[in-house]
Protein backbone atom coordinates (compact mmCIF):
# COMPACT_ATOMS: atom_id res chain seq x y z
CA UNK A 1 0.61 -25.43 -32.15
CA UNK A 2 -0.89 -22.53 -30.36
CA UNK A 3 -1.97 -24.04 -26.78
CA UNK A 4 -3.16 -21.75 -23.48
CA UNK A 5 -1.27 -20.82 -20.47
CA UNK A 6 -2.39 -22.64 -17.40
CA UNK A 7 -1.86 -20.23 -14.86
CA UNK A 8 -2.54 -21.33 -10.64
CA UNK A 9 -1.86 -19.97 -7.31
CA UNK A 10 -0.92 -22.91 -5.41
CA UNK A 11 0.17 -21.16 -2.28
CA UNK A 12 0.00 -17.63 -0.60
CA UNK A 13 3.21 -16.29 -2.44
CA UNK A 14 3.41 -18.54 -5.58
CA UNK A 15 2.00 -18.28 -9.33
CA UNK A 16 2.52 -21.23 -11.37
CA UNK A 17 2.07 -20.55 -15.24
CA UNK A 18 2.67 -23.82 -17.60
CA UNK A 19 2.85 -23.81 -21.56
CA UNK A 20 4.07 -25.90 -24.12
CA UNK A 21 5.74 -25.32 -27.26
CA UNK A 22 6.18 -27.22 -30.45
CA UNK A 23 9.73 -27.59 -30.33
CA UNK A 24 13.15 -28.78 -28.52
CA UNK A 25 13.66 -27.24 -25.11
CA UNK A 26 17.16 -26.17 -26.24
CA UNK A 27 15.08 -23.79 -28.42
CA UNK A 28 12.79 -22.70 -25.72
CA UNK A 29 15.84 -22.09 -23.37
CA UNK A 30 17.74 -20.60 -25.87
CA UNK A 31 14.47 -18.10 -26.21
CA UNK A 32 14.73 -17.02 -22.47
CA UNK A 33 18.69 -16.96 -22.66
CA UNK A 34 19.63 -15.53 -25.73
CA UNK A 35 19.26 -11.41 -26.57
CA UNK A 36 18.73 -12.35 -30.02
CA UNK A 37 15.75 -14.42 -29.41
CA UNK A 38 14.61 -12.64 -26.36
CA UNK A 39 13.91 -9.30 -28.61
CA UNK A 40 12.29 -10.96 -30.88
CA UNK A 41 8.96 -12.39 -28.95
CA UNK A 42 9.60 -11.47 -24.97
CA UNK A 43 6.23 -8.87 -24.43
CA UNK A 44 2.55 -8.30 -24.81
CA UNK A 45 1.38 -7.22 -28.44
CA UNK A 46 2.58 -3.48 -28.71
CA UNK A 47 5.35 -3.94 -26.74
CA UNK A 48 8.78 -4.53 -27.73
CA UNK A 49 11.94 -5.30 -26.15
CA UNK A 50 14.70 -2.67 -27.40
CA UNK A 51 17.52 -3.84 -25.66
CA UNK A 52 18.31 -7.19 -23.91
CA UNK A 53 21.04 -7.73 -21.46
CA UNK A 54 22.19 -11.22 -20.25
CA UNK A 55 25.25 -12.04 -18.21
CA UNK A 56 23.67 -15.96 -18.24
CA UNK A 57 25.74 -17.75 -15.13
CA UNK A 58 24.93 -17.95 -11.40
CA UNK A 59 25.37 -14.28 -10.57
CA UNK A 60 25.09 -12.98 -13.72
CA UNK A 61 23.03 -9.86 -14.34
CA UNK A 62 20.01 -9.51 -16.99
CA UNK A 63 18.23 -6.76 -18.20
CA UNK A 64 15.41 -6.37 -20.79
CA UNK A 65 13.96 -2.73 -22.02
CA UNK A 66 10.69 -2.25 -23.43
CA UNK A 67 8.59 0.14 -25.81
CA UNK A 68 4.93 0.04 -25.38
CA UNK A 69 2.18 1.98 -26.81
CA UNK A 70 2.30 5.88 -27.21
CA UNK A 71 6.09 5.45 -26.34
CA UNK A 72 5.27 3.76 -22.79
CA UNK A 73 8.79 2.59 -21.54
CA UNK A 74 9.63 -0.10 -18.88
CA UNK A 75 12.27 -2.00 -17.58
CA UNK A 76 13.32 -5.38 -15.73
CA UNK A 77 16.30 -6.82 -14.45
CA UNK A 78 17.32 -9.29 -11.93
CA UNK A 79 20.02 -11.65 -11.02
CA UNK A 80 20.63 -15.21 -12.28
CA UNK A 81 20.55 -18.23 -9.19
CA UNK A 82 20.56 -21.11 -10.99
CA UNK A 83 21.71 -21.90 -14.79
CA UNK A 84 21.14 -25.84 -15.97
CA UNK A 85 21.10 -25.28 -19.90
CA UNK A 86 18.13 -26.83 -21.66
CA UNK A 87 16.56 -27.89 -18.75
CA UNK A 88 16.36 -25.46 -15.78
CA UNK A 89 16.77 -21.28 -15.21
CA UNK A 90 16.14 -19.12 -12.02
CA UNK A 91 16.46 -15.52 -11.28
CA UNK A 92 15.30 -12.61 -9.29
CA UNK A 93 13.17 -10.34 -10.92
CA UNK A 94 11.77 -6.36 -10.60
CA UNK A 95 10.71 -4.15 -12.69
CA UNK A 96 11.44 -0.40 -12.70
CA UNK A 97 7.88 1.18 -12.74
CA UNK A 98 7.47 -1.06 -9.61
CA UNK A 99 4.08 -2.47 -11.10
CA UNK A 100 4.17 -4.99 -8.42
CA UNK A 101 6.61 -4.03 -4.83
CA UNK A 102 9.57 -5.73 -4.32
CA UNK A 103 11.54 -8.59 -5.98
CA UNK A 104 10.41 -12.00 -6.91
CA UNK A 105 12.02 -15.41 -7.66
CA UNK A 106 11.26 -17.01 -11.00
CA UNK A 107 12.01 -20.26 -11.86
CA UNK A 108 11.47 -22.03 -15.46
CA UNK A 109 11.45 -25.53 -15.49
CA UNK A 110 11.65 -26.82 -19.45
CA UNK A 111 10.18 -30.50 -19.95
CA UNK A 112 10.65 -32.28 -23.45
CA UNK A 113 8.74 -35.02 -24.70
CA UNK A 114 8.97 -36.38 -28.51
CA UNK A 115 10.07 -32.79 -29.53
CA UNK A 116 7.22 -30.29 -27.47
CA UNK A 117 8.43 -28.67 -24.61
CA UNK A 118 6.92 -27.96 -21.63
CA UNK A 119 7.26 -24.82 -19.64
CA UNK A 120 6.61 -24.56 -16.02
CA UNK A 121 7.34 -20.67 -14.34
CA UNK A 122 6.96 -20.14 -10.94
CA UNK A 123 7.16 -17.03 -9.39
CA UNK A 124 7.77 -16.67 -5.83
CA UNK A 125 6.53 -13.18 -4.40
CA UNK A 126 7.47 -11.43 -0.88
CA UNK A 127 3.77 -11.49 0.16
CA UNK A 128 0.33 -13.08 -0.88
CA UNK A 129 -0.85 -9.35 -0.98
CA UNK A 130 2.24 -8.69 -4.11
CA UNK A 131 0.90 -12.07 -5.71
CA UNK A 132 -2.52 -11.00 -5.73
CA UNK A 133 -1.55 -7.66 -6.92
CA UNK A 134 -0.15 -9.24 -10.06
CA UNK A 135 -2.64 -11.91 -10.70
CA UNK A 136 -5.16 -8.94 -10.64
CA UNK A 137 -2.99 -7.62 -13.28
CA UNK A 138 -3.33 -8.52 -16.88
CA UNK A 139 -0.10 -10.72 -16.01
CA UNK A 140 -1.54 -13.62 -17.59
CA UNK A 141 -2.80 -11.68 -20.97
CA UNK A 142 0.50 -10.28 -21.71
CA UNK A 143 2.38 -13.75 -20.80
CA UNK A 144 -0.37 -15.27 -23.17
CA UNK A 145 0.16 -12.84 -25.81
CA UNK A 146 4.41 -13.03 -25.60
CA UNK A 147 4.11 -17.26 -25.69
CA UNK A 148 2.20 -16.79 -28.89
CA UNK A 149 4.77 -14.47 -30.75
CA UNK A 150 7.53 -17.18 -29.03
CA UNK A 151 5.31 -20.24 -31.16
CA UNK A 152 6.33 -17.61 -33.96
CA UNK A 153 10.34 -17.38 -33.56
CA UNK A 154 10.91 -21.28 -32.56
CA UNK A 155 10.65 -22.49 -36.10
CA UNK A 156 12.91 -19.67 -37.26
CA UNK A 157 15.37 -19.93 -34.02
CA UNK A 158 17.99 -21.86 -35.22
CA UNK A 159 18.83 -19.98 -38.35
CA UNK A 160 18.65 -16.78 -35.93
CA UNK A 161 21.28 -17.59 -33.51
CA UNK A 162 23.41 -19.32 -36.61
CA UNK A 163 23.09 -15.45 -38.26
CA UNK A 164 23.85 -14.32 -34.60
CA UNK A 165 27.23 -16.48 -34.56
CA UNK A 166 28.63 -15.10 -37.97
């Protein structure tokens, strides 16, 4: 089930990006919160995480490395506030090329209902002027283009993180 991002600006500092996903939301958290499933569908097409870092509790650091096109590198990281498995995850966020200034606050929300998951992200910016700057971006593209390889790994998730466990 390949379904579009709604993506909305709901107030000066916010973006509010929603998606579901043919599966359980342990799956779908699991796919934000697990290296082995982060690497495996977390970028735009042509980029590819190469190394995936997750310290997953209330303080706990994260990191995720990229490869892009023509050997393009970049880097985020950020700080876990709030962990409630399968249903809620919230962190700080900022990338390393500084695409956008500063740090922001993004929150996932999962939602299940009869086995399809909904995801609601909001991100929470230090200014309307950084929001703007990355909904000018193609933010919503690459988010697009990641949720579709995602739709690829769910069906395969469980067996990954079994092969993970051996």
């Amino acid at each position: 089930m390949t379904t579009p991002v709604s993506v909305s600006t709901p107030s000066d500092r916010a973006i509010v990006m929603t998606r579901s996903f043919d599966a359980p939301r342990r799956l779908v958290f699991a796919a934000w919160t697990r290296p082995e499933l982060v690497s495996r569908w977390y970028g735009a097409h042509g980029w590819d995480i190469v190394e995936a870092r997750v310290d997953l509790r209330p303080g706990g650091a994260w990191q995720f490395v990229w490869r892009g096109p023509g050997g393009a590198a970049m880097a985020s990281s950020g700080v876990y506030r709030e962990v409630a498995p399968d249903s809620r995850l919230s962190y700080t966020e900022s990338f390393d090329d500084h695409w956008y200034p500063g740090e922001s606050l993004v929150t996932h929300d999962f939602d299940e209902r009869d086995g399809v998951t909904t995801l609601t992200t909001t991100l929470l910016f230090p200014s309307r002027e950084t929001r703007d700057l990355v909904i000018a971006s193609p933010m919503a593209r690459g988010v697009a283009e990641g949720y579709d390889r995602l739709d690829e790994v769910l069906p395969e998730a469980d067996e990954i993180l079994r092969a993970a466990a051996r």
